[in-house]
N, C-alpha and C. Protein backbone atom coordinates (compact mmCIF):
# COMPACT_ATOMS: atom_id res chain seq x y z
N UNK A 1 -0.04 9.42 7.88
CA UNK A 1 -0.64 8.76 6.73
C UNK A 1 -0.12 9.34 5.42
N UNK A 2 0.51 10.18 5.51
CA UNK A 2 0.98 11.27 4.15
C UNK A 2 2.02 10.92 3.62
N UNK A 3 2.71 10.28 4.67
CA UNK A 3 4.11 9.60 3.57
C UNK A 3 3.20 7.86 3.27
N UNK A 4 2.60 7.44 3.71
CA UNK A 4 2.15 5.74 3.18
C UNK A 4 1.55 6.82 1.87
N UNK A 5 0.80 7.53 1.63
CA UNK A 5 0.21 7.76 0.44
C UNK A 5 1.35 8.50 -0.82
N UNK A 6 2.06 9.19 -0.18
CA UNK A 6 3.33 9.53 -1.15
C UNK A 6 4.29 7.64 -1.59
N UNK A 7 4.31 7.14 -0.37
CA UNK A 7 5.07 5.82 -0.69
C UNK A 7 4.34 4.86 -1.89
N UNK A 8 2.92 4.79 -1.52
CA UNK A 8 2.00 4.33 -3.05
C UNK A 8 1.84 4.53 -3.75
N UNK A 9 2.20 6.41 -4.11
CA UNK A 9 1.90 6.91 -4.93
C UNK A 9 2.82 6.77 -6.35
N UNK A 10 4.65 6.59 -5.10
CA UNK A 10 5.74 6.51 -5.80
C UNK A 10 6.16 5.69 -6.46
N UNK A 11 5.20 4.21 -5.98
CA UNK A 11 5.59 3.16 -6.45
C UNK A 11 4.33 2.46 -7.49
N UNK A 12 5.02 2.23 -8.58
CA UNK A 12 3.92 1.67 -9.77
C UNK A 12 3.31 0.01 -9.40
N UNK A 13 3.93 -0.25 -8.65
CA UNK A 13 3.24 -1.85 -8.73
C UNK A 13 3.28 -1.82 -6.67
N UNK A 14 2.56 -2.26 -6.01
CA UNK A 14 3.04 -3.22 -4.58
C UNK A 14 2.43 -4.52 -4.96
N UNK A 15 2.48 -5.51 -3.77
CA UNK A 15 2.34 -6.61 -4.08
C UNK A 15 1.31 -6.65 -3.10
N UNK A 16 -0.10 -7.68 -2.83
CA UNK A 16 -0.99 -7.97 -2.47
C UNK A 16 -1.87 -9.50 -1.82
N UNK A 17 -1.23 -9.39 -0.68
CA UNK A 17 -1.44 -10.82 -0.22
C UNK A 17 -2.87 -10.94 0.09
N UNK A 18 -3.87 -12.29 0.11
CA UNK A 18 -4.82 -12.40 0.56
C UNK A 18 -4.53 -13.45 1.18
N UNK A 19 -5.87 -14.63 1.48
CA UNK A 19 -6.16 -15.82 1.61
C UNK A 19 -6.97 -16.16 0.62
N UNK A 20 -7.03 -17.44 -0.05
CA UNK A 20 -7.57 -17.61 -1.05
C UNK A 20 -8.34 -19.01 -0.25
N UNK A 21 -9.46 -19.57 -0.93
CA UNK A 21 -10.42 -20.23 -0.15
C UNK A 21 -10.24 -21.35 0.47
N UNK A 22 -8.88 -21.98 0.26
CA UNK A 22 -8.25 -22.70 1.20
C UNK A 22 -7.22 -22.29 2.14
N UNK A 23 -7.26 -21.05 2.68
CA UNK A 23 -6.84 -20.46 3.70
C UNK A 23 -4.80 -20.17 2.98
N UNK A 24 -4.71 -20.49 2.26
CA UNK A 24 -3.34 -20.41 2.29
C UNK A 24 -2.99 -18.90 1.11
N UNK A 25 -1.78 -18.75 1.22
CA UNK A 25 -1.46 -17.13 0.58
C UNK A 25 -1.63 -16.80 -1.02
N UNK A 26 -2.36 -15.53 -0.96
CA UNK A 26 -2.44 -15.61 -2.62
C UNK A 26 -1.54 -14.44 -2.79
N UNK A 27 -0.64 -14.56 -3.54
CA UNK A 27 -0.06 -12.76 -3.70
C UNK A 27 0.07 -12.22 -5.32
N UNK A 28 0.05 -10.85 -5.40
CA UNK A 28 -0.01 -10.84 -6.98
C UNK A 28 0.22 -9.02 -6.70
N UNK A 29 0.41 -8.38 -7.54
CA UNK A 29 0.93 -7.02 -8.03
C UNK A 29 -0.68 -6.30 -8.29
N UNK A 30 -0.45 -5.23 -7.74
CA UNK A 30 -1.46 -4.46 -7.75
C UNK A 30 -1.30 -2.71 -7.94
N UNK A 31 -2.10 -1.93 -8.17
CA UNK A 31 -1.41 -0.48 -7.84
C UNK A 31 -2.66 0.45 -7.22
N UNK A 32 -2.04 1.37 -6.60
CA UNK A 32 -3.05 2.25 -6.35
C UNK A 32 -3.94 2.94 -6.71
N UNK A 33 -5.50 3.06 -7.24
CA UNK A 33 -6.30 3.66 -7.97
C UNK A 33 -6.44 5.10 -7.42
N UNK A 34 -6.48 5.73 -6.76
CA UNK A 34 -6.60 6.85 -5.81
C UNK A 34 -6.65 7.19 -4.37
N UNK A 35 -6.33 8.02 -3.76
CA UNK A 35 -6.20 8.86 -2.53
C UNK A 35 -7.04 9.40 -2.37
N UNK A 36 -8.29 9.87 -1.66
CA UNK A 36 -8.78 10.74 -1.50
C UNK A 36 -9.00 11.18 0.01
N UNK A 37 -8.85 12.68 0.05
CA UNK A 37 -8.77 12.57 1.41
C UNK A 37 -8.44 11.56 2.56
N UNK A 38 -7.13 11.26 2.02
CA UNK A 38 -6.51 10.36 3.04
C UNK A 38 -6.98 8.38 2.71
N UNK A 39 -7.95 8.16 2.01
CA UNK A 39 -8.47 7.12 2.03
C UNK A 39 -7.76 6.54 0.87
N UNK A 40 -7.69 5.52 0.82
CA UNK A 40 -6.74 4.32 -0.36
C UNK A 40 -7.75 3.96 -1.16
N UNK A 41 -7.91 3.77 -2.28
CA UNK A 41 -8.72 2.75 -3.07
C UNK A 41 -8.01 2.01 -4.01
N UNK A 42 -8.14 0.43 -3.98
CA UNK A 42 -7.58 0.09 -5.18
C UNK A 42 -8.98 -0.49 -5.98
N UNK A 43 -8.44 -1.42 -7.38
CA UNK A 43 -9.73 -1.58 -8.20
C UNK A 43 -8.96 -2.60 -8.33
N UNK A 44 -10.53 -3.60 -8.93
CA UNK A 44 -10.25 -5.43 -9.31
C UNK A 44 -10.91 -5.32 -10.27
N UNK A 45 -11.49 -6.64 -10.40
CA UNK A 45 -12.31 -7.24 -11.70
C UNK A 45 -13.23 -8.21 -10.99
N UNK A 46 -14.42 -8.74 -10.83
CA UNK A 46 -15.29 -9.61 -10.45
C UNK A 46 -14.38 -11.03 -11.02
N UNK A 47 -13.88 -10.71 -11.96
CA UNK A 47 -13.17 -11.94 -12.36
C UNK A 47 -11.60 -12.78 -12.00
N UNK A 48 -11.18 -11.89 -11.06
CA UNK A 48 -9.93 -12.22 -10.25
C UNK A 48 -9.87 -12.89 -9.22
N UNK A 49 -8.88 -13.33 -9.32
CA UNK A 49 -8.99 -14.29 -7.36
C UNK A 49 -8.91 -13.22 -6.45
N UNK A 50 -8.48 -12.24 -6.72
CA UNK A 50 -8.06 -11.15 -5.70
C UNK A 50 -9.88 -10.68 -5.13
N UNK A 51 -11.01 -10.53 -6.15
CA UNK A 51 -11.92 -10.05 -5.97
C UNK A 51 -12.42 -11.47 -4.99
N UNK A 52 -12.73 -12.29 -6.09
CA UNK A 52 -13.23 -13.90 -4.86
C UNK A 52 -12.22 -14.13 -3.39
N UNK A 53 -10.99 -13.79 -3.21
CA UNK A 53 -10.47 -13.91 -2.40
C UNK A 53 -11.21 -12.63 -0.68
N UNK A 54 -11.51 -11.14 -1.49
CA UNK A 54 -11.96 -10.59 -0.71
C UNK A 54 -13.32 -10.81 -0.38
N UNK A 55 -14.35 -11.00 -1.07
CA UNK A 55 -15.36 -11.39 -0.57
C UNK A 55 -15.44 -12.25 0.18
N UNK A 56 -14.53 -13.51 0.47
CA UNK A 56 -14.61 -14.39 1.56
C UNK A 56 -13.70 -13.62 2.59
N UNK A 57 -12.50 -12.84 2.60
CA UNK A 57 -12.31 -12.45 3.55
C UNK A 57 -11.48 -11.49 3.59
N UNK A 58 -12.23 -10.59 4.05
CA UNK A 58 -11.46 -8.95 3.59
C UNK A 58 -10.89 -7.93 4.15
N UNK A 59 -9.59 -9.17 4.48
CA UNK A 59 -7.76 -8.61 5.08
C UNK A 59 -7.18 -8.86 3.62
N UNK A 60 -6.45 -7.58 3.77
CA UNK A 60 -5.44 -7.82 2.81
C UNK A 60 -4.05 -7.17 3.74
N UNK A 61 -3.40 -7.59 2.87
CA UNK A 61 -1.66 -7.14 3.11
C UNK A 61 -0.90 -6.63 2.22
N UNK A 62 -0.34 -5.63 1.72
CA UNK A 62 0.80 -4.94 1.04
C UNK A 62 2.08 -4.72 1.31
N UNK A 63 2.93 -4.94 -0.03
CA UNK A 63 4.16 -5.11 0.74
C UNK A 63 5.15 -4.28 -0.76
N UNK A 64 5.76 -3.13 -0.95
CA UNK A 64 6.64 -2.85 -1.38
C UNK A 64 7.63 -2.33 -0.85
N UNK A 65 8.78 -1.96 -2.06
CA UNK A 65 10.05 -1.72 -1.67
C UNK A 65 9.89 -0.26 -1.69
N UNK A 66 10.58 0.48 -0.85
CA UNK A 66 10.65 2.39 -0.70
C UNK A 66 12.01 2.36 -1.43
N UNK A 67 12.96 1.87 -0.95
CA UNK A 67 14.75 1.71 -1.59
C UNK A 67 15.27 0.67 -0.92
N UNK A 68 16.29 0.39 -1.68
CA UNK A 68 17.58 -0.53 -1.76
C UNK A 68 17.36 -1.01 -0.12
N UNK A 69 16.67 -0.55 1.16
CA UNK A 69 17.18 -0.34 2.35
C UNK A 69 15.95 -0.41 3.04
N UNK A 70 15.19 0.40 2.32
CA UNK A 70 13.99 0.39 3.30
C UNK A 70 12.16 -0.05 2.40
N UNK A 71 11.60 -0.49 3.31
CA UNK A 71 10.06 -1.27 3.10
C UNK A 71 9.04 -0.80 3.28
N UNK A 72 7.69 -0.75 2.81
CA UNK A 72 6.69 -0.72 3.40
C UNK A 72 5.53 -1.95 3.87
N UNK A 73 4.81 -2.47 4.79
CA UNK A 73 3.65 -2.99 4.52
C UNK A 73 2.54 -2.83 5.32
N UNK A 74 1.76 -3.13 4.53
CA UNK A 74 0.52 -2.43 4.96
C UNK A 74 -0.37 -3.49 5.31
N UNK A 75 -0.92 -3.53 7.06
CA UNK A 75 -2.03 -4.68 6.68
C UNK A 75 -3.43 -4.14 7.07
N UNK A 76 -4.41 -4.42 6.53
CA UNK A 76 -5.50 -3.47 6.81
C UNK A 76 -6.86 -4.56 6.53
N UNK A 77 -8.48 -4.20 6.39
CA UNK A 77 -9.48 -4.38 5.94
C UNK A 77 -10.06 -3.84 5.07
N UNK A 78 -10.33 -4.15 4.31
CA UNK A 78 -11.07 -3.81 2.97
C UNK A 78 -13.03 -3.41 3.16
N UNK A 79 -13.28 -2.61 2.14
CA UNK A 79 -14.92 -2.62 2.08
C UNK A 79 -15.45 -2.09 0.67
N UNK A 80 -15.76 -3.34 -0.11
CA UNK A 80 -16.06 -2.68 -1.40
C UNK A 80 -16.64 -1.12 -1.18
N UNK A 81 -16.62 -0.47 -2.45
CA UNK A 81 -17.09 0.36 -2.97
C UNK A 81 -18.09 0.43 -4.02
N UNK A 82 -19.52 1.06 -3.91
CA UNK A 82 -19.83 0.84 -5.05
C UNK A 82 -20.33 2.04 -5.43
N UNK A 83 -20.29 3.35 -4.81
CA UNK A 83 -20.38 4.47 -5.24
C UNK A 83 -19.81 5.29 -6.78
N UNK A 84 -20.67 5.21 -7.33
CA UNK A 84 -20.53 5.77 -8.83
C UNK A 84 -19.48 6.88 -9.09
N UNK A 85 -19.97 7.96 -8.22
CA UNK A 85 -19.17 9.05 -8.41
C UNK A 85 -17.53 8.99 -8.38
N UNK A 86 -17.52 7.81 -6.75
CA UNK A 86 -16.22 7.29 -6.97
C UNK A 86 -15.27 6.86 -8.16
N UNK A 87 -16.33 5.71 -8.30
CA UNK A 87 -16.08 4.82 -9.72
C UNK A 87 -15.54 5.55 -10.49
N UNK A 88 -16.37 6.58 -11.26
CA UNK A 88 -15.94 7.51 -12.27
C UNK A 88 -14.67 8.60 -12.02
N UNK A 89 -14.66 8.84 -10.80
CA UNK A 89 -13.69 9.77 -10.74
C UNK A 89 -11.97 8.65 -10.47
N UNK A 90 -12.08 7.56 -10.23
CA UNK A 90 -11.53 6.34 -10.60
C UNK A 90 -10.89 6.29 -12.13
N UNK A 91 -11.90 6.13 -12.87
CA UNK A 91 -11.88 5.21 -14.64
C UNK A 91 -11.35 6.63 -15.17
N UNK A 92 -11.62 7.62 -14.65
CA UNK A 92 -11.59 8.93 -15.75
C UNK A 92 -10.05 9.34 -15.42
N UNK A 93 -9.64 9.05 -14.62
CA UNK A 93 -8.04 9.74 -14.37
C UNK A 93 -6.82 8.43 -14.16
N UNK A 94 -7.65 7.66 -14.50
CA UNK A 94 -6.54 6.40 -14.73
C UNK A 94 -6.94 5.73 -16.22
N UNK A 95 -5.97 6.03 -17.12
CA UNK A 95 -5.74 5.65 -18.27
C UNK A 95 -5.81 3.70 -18.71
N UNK A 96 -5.32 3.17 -17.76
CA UNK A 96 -5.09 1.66 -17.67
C UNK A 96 -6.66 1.32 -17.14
N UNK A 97 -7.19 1.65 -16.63
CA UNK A 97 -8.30 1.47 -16.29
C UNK A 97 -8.91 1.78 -16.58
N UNK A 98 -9.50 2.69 -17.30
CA UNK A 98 -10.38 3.22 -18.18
C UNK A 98 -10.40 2.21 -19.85
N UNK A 99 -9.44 1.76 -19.96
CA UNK A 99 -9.05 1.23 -21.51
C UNK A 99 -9.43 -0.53 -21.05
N UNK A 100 -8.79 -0.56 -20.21
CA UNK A 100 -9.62 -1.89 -19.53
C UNK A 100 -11.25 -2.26 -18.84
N UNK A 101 -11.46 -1.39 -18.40
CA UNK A 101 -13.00 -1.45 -18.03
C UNK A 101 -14.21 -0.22 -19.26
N UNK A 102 -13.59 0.69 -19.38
CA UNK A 102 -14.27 1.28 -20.18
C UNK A 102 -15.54 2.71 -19.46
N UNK A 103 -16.18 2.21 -18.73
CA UNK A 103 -16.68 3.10 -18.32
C UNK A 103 -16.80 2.39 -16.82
N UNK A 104 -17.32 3.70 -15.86
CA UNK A 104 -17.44 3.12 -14.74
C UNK A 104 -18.65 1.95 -14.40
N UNK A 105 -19.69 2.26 -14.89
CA UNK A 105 -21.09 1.24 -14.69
C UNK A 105 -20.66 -0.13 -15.23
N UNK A 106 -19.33 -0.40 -15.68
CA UNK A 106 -18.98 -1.59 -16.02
C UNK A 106 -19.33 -2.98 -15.30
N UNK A 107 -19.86 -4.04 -15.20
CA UNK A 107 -20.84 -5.16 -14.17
C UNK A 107 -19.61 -5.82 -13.42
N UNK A 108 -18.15 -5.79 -13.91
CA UNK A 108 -17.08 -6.48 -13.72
C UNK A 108 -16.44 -5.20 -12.78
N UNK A 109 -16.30 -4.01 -12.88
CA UNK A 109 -15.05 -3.04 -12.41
C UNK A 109 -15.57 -3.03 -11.19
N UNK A 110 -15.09 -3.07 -9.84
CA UNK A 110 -14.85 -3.26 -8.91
C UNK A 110 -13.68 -2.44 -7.62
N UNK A 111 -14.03 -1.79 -6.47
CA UNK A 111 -13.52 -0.87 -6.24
C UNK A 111 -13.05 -1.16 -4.83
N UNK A 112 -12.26 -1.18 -3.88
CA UNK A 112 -12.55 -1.50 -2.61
C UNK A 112 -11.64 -0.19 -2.30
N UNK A 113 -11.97 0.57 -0.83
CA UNK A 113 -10.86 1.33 0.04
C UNK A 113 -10.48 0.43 1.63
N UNK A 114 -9.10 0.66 2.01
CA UNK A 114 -8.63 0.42 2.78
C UNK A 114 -9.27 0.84 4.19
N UNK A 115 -10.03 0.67 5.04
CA UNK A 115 -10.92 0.78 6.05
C UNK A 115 -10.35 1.13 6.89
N UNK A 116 -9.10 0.78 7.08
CA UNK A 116 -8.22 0.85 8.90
C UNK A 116 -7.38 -0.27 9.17
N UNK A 117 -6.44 -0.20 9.30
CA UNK A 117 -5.08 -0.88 9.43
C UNK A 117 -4.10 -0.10 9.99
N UNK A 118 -2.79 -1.07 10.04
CA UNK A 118 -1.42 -0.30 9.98
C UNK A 118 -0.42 -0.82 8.99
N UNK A 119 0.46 0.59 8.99
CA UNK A 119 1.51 0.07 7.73
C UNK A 119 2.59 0.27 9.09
N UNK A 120 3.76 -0.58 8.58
CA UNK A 120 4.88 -0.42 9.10
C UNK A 120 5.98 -0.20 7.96
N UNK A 121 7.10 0.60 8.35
CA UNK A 121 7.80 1.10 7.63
C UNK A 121 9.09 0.84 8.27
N UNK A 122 10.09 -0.30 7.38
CA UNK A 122 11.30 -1.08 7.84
C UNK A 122 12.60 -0.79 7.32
N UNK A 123 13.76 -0.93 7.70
CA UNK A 123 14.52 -0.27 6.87
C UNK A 123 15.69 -1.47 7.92
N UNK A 124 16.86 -1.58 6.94
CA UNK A 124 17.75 -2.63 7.21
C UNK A 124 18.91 -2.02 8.85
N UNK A 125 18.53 -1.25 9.12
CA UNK A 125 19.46 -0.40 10.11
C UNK A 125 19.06 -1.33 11.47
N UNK A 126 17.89 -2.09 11.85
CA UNK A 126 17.94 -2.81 13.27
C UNK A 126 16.97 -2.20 14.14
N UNK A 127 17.01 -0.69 13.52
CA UNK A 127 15.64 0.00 14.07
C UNK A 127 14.60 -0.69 14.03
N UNK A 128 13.73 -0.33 15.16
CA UNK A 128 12.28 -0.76 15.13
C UNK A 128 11.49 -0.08 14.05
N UNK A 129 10.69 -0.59 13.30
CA UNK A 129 9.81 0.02 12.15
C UNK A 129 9.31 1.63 12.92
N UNK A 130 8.93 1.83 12.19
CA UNK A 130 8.33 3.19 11.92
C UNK A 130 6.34 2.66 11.60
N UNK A 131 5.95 2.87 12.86
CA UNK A 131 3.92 2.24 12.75
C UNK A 131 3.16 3.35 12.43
N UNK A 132 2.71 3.06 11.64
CA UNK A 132 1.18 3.93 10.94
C UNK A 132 -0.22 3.56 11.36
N UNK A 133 -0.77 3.99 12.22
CA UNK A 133 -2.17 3.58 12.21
C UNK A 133 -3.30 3.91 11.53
N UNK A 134 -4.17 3.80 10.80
CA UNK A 134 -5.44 4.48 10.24
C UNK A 134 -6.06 3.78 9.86
């Protein structure tokens, strides 16, 4: 799990597939809000399709580039968050998010961690991926 969290860490944007309420693909750029002990969290807005998309159904998929050669994606389940302490330790060490939501008790800021999935890790050589479970 230590290189998927170095691989998110490295990369400023992945991309974020859902289903949106007519079952077909929503994708859009997202980034990682924190790691903690091994666990992923990213953050939304009550006001995004990404947020309405998970509440009806909460698989998501990730997909960035590592290099020129090689991939990551990640497909997993989601479970909001609504733990404060989280929240805050969230808004307070991310600058973009903090200036956008403002404080954590915000009615809109929104938190989910990655529950359990796998990432696979691809690279143009013919090899079989490289599987992550957690």
């Amino acid at each position: 799990m230590d290189n998927i969290i170095n691989i998110l860490k490295s990369c400023p944007m992945v991309f974020a597939a859902t289903a949106d309420d007519k079952n077909r693909p929503n994708n859009r750029p997202v980034a990682l809000a924190m790691e903690d002990k091994g666990t992923l969290f990213f953050s939304t807005s009550t006001e995004t399709s990404l947020f309405r998309d998970l509440q009806k159904n909460p698989f998501i998929s990730f997909t960035t580039m590592i290099d020129q050669q090689s991939w990551v994606q990640i497909n997993a389940e989601i479970a909001f968050v609504e733990d404060m302490a989280t929240k805050e330790m969230i808004i307070s060490n991310n600058p973009f998010l903090n200036q956008r939501f403002q404080t954590a008790d915000n009615h809109i800021f929104k938190i989910f961690k990655l529950t359990g999935g796998t990432a696979k890790i691809y690279d143009r050589s013919g090899n079989a991926p490289e599987i992550i479970k957690f």
